[in-house]
PDB file of N, CA and C in Angstrom:
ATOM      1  N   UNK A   1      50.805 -23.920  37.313  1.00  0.00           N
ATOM      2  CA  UNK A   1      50.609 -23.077  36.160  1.00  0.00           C
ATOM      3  C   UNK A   1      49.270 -23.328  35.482  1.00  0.00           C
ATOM      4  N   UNK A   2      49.059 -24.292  35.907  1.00  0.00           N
ATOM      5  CA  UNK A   2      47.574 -25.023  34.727  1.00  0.00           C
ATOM      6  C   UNK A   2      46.427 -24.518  35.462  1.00  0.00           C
ATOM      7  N   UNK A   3      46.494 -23.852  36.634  1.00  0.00           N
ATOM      8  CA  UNK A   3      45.712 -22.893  37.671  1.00  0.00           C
ATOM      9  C   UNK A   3      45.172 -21.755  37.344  1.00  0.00           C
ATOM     10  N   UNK A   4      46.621 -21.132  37.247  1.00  0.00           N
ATOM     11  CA  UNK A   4      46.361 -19.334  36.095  1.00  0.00           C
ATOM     12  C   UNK A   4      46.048 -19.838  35.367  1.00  0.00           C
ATOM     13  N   UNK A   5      46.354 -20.506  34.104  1.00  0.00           N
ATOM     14  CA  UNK A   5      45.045 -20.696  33.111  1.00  0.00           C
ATOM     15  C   UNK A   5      43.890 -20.799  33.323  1.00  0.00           C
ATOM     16  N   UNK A   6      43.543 -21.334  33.886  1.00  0.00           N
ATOM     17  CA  UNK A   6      41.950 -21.937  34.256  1.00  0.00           C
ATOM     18  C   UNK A   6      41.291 -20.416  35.045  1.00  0.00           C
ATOM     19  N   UNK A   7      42.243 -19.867  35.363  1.00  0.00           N
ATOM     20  CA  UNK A   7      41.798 -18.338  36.361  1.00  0.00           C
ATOM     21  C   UNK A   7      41.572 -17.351  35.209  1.00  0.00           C
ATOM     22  N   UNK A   8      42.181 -17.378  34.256  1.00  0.00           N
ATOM     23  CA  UNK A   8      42.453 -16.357  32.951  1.00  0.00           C
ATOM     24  C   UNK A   8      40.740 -16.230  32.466  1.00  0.00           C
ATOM     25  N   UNK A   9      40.637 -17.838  32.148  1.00  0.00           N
ATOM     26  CA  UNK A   9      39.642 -18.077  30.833  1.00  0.00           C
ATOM     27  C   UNK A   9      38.473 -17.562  30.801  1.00  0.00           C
ATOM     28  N   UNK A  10      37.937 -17.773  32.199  1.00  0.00           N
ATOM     29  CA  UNK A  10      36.502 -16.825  32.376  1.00  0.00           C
ATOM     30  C   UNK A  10      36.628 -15.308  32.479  1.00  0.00           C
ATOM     31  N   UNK A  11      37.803 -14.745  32.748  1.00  0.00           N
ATOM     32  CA  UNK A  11      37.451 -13.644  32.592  1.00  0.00           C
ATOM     33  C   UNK A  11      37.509 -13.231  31.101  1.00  0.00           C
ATOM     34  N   UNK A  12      38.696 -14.038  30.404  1.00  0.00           N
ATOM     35  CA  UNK A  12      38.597 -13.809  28.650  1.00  0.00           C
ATOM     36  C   UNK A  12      36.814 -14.035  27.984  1.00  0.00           C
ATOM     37  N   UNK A  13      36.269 -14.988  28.682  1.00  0.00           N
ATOM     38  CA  UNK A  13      34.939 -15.540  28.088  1.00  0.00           C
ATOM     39  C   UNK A  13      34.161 -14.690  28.311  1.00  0.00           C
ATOM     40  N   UNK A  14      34.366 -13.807  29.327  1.00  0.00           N
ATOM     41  CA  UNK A  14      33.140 -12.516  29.588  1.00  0.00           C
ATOM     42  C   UNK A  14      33.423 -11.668  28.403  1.00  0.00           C
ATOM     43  N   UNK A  15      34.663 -11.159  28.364  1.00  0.00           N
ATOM     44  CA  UNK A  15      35.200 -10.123  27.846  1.00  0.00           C
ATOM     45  C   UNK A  15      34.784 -10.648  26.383  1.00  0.00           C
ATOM     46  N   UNK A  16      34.753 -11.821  25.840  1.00  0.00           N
ATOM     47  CA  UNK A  16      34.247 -12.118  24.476  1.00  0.00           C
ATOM     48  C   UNK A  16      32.673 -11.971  24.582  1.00  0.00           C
ATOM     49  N   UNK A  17      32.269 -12.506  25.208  1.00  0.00           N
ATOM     50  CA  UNK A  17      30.665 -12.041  25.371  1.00  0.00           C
ATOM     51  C   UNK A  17      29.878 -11.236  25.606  1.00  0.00           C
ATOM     52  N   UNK A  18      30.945 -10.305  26.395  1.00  0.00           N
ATOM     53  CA  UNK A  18      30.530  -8.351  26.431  1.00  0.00           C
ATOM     54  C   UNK A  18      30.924  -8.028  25.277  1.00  0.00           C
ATOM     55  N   UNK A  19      31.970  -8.238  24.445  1.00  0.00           N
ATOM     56  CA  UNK A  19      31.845  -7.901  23.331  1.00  0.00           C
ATOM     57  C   UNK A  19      31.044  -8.292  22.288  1.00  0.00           C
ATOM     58  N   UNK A  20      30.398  -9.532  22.083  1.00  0.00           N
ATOM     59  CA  UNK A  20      29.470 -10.249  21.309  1.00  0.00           C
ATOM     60  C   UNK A  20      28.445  -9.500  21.480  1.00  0.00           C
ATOM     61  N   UNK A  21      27.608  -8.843  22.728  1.00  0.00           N
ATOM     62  CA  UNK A  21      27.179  -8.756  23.340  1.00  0.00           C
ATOM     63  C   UNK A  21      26.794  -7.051  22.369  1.00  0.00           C
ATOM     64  N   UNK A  22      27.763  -6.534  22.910  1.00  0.00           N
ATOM     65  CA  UNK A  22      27.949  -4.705  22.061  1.00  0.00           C
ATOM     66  C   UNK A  22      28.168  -5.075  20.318  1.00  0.00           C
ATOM     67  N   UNK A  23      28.424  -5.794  19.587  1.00  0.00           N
ATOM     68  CA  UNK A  23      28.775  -6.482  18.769  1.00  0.00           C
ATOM     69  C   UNK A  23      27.204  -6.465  18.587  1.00  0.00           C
ATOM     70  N   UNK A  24      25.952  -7.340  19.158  1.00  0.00           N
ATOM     71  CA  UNK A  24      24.850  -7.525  17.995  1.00  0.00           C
ATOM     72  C   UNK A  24      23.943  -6.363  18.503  1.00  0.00           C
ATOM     73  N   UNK A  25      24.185  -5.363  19.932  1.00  0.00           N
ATOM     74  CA  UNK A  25      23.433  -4.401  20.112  1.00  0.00           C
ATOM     75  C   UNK A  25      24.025  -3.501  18.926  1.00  0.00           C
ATOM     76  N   UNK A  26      24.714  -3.118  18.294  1.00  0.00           N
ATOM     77  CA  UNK A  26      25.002  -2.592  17.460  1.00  0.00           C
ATOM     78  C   UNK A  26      24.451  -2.738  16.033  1.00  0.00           C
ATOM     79  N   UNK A  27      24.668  -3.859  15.704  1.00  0.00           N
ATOM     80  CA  UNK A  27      23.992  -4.203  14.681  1.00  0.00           C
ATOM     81  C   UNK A  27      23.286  -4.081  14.531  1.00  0.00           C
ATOM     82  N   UNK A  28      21.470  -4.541  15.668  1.00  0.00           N
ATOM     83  CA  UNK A  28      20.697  -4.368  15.413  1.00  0.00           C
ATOM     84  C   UNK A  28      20.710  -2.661  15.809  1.00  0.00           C
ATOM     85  N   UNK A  29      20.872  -1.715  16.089  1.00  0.00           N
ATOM     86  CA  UNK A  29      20.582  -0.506  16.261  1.00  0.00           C
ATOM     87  C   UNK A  29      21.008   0.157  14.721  1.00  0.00           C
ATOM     88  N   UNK A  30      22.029  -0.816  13.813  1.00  0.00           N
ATOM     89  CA  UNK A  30      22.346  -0.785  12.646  1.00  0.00           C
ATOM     90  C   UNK A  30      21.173  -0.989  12.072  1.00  0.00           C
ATOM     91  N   UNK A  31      20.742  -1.851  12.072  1.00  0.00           N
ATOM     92  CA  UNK A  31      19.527  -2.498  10.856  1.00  0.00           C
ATOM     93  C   UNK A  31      17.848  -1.923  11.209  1.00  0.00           C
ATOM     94  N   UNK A  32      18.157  -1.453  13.072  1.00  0.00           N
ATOM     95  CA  UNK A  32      16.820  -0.405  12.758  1.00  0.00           C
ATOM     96  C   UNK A  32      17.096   1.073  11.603  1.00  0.00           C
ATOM     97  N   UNK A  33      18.345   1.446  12.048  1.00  0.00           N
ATOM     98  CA  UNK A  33      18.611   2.569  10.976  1.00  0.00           C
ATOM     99  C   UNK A  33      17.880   2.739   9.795  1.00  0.00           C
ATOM    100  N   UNK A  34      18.880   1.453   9.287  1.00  0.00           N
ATOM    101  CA  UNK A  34      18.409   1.255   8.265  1.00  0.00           C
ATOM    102  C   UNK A  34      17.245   1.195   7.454  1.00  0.00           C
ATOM    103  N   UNK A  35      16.548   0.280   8.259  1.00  0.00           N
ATOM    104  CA  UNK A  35      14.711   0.251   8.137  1.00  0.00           C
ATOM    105  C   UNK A  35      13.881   1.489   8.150  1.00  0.00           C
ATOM    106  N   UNK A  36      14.145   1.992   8.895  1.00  0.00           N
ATOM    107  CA  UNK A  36      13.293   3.125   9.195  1.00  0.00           C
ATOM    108  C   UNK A  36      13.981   4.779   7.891  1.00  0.00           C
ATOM    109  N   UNK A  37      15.188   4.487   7.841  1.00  0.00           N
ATOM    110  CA  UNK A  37      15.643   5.134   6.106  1.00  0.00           C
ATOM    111  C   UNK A  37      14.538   4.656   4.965  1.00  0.00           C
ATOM    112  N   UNK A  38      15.002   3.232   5.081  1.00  0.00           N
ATOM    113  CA  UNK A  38      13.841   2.301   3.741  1.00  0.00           C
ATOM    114  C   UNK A  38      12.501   2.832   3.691  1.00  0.00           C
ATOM    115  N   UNK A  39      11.905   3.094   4.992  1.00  0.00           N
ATOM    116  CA  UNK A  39      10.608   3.175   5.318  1.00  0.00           C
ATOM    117  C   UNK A  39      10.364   4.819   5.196  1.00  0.00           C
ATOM    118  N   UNK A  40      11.089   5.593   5.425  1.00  0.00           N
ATOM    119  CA  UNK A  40      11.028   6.775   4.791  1.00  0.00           C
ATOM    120  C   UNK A  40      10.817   7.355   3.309  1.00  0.00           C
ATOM    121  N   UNK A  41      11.958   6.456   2.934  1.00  0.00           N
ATOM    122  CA  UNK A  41      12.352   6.662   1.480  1.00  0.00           C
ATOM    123  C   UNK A  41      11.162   6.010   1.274  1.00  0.00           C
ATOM    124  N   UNK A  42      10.250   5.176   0.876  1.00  0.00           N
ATOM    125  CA  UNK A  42       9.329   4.093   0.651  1.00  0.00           C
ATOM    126  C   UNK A  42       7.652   5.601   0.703  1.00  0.00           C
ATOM    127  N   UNK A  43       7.873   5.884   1.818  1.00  0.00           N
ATOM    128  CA  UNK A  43       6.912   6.539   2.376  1.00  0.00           C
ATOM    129  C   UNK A  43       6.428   7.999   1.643  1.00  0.00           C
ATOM    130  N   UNK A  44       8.011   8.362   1.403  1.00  0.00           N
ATOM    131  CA  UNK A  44       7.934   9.696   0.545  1.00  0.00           C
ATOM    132  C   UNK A  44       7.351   9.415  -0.868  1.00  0.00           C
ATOM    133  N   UNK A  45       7.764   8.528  -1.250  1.00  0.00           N
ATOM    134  CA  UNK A  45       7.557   8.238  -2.791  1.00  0.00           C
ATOM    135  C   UNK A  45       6.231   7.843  -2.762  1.00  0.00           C
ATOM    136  N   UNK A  46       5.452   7.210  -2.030  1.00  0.00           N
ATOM    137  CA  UNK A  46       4.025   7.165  -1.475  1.00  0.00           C
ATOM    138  C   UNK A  46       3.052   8.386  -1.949  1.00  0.00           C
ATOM    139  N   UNK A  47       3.623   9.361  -0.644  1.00  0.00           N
ATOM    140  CA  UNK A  47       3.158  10.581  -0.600  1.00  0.00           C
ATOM    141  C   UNK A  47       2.932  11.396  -1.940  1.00  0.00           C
ATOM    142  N   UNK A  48       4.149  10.317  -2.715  1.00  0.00           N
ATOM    143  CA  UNK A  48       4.255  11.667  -4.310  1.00  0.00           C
ATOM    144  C   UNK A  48       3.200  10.910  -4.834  1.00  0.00           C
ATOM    145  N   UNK A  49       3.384   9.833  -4.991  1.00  0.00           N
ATOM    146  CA  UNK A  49       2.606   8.717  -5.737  1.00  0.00           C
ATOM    147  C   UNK A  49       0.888   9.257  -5.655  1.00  0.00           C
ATOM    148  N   UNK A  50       0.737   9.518  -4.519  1.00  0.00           N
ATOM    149  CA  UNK A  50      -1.127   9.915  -3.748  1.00  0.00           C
ATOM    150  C   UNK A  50      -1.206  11.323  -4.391  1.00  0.00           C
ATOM    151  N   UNK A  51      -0.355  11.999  -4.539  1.00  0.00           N
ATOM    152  CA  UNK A  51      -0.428  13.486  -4.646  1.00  0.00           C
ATOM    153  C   UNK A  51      -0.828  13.767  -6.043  1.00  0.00           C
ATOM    154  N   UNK A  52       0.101  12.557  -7.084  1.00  0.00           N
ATOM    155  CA  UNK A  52      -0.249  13.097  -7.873  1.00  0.00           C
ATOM    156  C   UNK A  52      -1.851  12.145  -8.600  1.00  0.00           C
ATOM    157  N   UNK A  53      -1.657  11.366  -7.731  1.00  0.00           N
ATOM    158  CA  UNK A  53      -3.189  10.252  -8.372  1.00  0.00           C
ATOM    159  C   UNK A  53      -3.915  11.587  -8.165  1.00  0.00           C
ATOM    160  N   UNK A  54      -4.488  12.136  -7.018  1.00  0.00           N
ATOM    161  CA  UNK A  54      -5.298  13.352  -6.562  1.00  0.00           C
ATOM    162  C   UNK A  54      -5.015  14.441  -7.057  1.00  0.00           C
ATOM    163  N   UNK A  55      -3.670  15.117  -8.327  1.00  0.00           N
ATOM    164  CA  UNK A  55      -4.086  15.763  -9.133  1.00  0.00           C
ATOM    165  C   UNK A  55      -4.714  15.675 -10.136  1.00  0.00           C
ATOM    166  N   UNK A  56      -4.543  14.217 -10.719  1.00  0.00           N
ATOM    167  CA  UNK A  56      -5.096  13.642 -11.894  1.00  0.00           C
ATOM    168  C   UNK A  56      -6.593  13.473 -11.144  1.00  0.00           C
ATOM    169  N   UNK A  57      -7.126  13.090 -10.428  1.00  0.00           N
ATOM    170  CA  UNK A  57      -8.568  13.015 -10.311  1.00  0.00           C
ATOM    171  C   UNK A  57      -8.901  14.649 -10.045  1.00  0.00           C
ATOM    172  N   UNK A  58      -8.252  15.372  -9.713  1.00  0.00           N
ATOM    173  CA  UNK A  58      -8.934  16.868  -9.893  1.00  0.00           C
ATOM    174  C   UNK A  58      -8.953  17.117 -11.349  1.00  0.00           C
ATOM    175  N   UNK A  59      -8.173  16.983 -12.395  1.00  0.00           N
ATOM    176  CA  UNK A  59      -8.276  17.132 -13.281  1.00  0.00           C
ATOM    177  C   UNK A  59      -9.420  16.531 -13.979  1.00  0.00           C
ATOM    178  N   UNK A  60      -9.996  15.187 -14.184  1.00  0.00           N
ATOM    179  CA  UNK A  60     -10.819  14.418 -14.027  1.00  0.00           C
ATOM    180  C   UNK A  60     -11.975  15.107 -13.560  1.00  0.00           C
ATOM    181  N   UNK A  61     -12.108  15.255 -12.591  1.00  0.00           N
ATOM    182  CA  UNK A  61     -13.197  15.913 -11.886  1.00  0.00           C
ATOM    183  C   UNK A  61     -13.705  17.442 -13.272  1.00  0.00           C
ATOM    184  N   UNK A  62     -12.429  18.266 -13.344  1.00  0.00           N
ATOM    185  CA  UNK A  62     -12.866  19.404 -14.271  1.00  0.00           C
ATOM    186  C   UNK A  62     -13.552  18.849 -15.747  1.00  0.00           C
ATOM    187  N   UNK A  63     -12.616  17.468 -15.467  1.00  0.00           N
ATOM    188  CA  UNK A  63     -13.239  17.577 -16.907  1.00  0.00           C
ATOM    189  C   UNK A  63     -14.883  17.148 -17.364  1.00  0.00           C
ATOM    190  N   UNK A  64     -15.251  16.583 -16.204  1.00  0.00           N
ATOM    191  CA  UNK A  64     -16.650  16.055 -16.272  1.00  0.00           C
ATOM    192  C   UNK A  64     -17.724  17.252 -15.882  1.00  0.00           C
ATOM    193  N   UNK A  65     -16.981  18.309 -14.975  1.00  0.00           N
ATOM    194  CA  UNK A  65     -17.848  19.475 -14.929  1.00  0.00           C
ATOM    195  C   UNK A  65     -18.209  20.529 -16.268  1.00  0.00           C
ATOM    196  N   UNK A  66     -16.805  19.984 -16.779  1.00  0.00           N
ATOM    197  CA  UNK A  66     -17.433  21.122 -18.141  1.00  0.00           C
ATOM    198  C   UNK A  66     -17.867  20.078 -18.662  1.00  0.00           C
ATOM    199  N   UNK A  67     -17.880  19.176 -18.754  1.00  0.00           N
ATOM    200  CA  UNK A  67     -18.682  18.406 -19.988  1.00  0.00           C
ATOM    201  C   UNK A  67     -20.241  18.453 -19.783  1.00  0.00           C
ATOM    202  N   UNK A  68     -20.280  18.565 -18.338  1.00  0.00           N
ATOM    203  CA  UNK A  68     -21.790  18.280 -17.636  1.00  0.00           C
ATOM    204  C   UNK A  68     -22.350  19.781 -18.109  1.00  0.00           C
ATOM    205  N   UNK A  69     -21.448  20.800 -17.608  1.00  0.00           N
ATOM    206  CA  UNK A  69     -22.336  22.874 -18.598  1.00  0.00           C
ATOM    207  C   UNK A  69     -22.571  22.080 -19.950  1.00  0.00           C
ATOM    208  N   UNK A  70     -22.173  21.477 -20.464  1.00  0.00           N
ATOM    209  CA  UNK A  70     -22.173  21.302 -21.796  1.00  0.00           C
ATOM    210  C   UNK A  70     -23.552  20.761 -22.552  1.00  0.00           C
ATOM    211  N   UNK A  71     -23.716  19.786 -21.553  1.00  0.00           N
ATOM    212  CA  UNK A  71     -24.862  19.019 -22.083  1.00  0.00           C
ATOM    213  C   UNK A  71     -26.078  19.518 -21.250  1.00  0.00           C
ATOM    214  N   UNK A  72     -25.745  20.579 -20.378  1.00  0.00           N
ATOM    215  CA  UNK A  72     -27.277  21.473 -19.939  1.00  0.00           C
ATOM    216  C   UNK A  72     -27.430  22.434 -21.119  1.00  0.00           C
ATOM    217  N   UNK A  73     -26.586  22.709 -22.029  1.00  0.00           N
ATOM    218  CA  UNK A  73     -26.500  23.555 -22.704  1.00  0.00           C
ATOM    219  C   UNK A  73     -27.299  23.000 -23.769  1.00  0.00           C
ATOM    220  N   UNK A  74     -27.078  21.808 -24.048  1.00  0.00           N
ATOM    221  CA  UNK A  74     -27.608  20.811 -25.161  1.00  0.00           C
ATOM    222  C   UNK A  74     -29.110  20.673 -25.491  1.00  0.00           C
ATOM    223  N   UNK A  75     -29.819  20.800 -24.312  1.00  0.00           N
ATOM    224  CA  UNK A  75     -31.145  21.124 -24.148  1.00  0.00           C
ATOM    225  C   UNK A  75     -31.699  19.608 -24.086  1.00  0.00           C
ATOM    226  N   UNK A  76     -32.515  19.687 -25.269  1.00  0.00           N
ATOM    227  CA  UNK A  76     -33.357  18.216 -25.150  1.00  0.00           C
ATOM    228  C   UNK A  76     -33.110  17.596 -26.216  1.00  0.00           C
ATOM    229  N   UNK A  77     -31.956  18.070 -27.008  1.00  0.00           N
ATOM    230  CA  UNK A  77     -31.640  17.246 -28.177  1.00  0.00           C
ATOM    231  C   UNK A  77     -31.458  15.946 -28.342  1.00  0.00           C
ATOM    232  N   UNK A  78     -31.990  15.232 -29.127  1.00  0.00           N
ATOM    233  CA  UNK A  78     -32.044  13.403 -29.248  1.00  0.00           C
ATOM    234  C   UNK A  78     -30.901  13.015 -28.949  1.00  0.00           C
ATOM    235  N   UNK A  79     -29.583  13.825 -29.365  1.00  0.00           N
ATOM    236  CA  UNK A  79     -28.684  12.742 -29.471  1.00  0.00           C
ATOM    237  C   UNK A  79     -28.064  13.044 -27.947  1.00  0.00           C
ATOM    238  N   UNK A  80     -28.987  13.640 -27.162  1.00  0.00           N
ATOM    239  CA  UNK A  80     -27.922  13.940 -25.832  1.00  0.00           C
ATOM    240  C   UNK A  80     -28.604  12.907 -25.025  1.00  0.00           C
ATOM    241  N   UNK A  81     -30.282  12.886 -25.044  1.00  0.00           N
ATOM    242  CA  UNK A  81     -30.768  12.071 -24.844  1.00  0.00           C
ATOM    243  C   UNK A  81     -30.443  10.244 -24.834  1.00  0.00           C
ATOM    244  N   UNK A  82     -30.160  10.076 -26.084  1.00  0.00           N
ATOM    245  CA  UNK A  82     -30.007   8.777 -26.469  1.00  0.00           C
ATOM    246  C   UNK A  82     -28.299   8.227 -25.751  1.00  0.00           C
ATOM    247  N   UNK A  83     -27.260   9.557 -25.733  1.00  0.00           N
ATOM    248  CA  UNK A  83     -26.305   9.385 -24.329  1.00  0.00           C
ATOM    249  C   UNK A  83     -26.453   9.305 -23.067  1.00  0.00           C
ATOM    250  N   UNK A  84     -27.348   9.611 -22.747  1.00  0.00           N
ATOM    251  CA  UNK A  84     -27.698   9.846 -21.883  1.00  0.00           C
ATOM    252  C   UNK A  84     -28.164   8.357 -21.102  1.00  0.00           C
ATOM    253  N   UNK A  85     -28.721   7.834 -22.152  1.00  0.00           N
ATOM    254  CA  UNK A  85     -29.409   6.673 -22.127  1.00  0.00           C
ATOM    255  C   UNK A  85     -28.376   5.557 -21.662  1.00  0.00           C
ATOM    256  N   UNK A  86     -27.407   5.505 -22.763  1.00  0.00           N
ATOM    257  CA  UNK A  86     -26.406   4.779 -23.283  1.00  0.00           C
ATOM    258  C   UNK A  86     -25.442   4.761 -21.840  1.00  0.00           C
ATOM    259  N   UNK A  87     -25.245   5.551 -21.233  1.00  0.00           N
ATOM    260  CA  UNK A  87     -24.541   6.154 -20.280  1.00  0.00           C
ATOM    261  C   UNK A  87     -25.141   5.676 -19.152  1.00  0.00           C
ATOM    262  N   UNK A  88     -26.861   5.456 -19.046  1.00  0.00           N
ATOM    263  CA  UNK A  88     -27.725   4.946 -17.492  1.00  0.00           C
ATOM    264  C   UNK A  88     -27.252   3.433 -17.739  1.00  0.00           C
ATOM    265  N   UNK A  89     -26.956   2.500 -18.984  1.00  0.00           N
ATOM    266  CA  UNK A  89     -27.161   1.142 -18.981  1.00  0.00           C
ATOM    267  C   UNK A  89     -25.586   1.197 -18.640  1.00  0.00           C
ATOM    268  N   UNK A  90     -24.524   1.825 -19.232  1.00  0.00           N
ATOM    269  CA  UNK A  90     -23.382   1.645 -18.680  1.00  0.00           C
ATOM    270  C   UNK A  90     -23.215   1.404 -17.066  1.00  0.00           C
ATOM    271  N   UNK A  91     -23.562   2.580 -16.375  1.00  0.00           N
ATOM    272  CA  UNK A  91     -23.786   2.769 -14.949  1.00  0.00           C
ATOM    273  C   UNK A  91     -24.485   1.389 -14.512  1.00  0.00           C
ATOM    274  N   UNK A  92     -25.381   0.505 -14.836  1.00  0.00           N
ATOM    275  CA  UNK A  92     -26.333  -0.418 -14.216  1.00  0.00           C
ATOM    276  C   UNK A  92     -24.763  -1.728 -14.716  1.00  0.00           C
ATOM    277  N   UNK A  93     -24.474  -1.801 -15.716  1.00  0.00           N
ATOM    278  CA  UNK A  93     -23.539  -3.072 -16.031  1.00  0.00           C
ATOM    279  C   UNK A  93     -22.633  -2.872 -15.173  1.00  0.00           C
ATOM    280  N   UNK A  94     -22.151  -1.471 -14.676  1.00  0.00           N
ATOM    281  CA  UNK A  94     -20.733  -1.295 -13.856  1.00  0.00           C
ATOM    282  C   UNK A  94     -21.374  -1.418 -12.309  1.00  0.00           C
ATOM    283  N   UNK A  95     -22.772  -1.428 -12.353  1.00  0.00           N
ATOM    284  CA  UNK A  95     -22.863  -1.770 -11.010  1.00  0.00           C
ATOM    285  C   UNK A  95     -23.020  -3.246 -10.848  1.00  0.00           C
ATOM    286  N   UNK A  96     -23.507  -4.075 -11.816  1.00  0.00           N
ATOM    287  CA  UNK A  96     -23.766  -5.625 -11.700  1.00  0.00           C
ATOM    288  C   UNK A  96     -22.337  -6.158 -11.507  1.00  0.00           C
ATOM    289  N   UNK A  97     -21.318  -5.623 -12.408  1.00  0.00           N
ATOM    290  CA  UNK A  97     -20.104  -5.885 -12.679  1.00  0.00           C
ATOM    291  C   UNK A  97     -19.454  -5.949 -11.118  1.00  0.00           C
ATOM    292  N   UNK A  98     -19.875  -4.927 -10.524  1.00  0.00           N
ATOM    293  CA  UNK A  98     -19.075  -4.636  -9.192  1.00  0.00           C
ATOM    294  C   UNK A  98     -19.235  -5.679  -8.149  1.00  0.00           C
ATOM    295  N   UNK A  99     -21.224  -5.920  -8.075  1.00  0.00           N
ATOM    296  CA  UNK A  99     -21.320  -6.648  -7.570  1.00  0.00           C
ATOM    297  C   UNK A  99     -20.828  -7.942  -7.267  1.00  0.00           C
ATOM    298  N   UNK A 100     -20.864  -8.453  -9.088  1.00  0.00           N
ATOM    299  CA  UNK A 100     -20.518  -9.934  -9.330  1.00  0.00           C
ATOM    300  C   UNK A 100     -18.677 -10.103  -8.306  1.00  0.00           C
ATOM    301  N   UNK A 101     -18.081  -9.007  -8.815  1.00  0.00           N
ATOM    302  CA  UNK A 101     -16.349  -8.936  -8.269  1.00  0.00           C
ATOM    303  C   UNK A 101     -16.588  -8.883  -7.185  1.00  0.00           C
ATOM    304  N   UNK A 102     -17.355  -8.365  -6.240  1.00  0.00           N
ATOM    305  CA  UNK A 102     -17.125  -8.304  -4.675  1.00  0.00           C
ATOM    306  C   UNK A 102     -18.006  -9.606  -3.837  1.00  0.00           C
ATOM    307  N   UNK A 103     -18.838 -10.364  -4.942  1.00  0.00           N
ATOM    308  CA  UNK A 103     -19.224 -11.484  -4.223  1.00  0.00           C
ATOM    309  C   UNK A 103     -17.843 -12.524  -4.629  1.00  0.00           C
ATOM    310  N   UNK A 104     -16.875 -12.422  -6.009  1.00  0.00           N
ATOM    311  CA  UNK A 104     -16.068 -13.419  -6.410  1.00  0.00           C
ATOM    312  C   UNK A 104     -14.901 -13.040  -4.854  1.00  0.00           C
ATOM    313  N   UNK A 105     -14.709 -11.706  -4.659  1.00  0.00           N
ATOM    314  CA  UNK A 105     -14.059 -11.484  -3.958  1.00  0.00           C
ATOM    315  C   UNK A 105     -13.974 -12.181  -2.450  1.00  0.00           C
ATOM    316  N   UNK A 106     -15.586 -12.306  -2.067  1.00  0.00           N
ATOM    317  CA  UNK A 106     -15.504 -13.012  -0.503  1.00  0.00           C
ATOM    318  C   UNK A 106     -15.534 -14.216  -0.795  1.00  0.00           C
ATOM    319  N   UNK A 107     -15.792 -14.867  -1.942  1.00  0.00           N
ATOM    320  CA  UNK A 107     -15.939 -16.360  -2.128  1.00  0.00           C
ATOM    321  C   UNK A 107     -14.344 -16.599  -1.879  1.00  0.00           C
ATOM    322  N   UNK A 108     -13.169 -15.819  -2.399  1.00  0.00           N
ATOM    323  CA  UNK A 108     -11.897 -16.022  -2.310  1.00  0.00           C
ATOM    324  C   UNK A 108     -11.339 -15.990  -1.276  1.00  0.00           C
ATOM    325  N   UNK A 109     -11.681 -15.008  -0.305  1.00  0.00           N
ATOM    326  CA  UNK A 109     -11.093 -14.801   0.854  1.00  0.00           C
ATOM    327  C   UNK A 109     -11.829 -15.819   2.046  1.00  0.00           C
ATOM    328  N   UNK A 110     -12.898 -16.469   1.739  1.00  0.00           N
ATOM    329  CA  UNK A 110     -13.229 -17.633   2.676  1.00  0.00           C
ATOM    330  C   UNK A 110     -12.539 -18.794   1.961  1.00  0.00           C
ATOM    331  N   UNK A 111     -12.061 -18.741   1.160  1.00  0.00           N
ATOM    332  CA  UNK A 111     -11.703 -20.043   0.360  1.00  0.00           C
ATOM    333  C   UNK A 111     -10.358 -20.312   0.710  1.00  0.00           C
ATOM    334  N   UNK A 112      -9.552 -19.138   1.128  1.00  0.00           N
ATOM    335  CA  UNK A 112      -8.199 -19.425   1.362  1.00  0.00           C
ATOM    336  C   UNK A 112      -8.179 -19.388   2.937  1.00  0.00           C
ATOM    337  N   UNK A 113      -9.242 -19.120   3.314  1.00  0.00           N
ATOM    338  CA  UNK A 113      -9.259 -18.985   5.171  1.00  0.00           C
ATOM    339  C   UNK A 113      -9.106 -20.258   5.045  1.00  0.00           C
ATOM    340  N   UNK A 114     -10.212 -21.453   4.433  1.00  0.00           N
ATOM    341  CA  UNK A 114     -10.424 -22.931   4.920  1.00  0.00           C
ATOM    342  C   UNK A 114      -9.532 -23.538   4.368  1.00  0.00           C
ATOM    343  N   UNK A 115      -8.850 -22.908   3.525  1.00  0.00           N
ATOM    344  CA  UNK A 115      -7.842 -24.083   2.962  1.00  0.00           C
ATOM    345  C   UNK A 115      -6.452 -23.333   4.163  1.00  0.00           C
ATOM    346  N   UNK A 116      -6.324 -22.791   4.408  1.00  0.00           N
ATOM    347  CA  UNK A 116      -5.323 -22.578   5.440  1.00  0.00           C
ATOM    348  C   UNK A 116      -5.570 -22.877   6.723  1.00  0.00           C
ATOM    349  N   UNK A 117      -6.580 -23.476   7.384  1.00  0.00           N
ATOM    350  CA  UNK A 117      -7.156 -24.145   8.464  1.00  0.00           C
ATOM    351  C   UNK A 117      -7.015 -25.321   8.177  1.00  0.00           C
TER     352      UNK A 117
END
């Protein structure tokens, strides 16, 4: 009798392991589902997110075009002038500014290369 047992068990042990087996192919065909839902859902809200940044910069955009008829309109008046001015030193600080951030920027990203080496 202790024969048939021993004859039984491997075929029970397959039959648990074909099932283990369909058991995590499942799952994972579960959890791609899933992901690729997340990644949708994730993706759409993206899409809205871009859509509407790029209405707001069209808007943006109008608004600097009429402002710009505006001040051709202005002629050579001092005080458009003296904005004008005010407005070139802005532009030169936002470019030093940029600079200074994009050299702090590679100083950072070599800094964490060598400390992670």
């Amino acid at each position: 009798m202790a024969e048939k047992k021993e004859g039984k068990e491997p075929a029970k042990d397959s039959k648990d392991a074909n099932l283990t087996r369909i058991l995590l192919d499942n799952n994972i065909a579960l959890q791609k589902k899933s992901m690729s839902q997340v990644i949708a859902q994730h993706s759409a809200i993206l899409v809205k997110k871009l859509d509407t940044l790029s209405n707001r910069i069209d808007k943006m955009l109008g608004v600097f075009e009429e402002a710009s008829k505006h001040v051709m309109d202005a002629g050579e008046d001092r005080r458009v002038i003296e904005l004008a001015d005010k407005l070139e030193e802005l532009l030169e600080q936002n470019r030093i500014l940029t600079k200074g951030l994009m050299m702090l920027e590679n100083y950072v990203k070599t800094r964490t290369q060598f400390d992670r080496v």
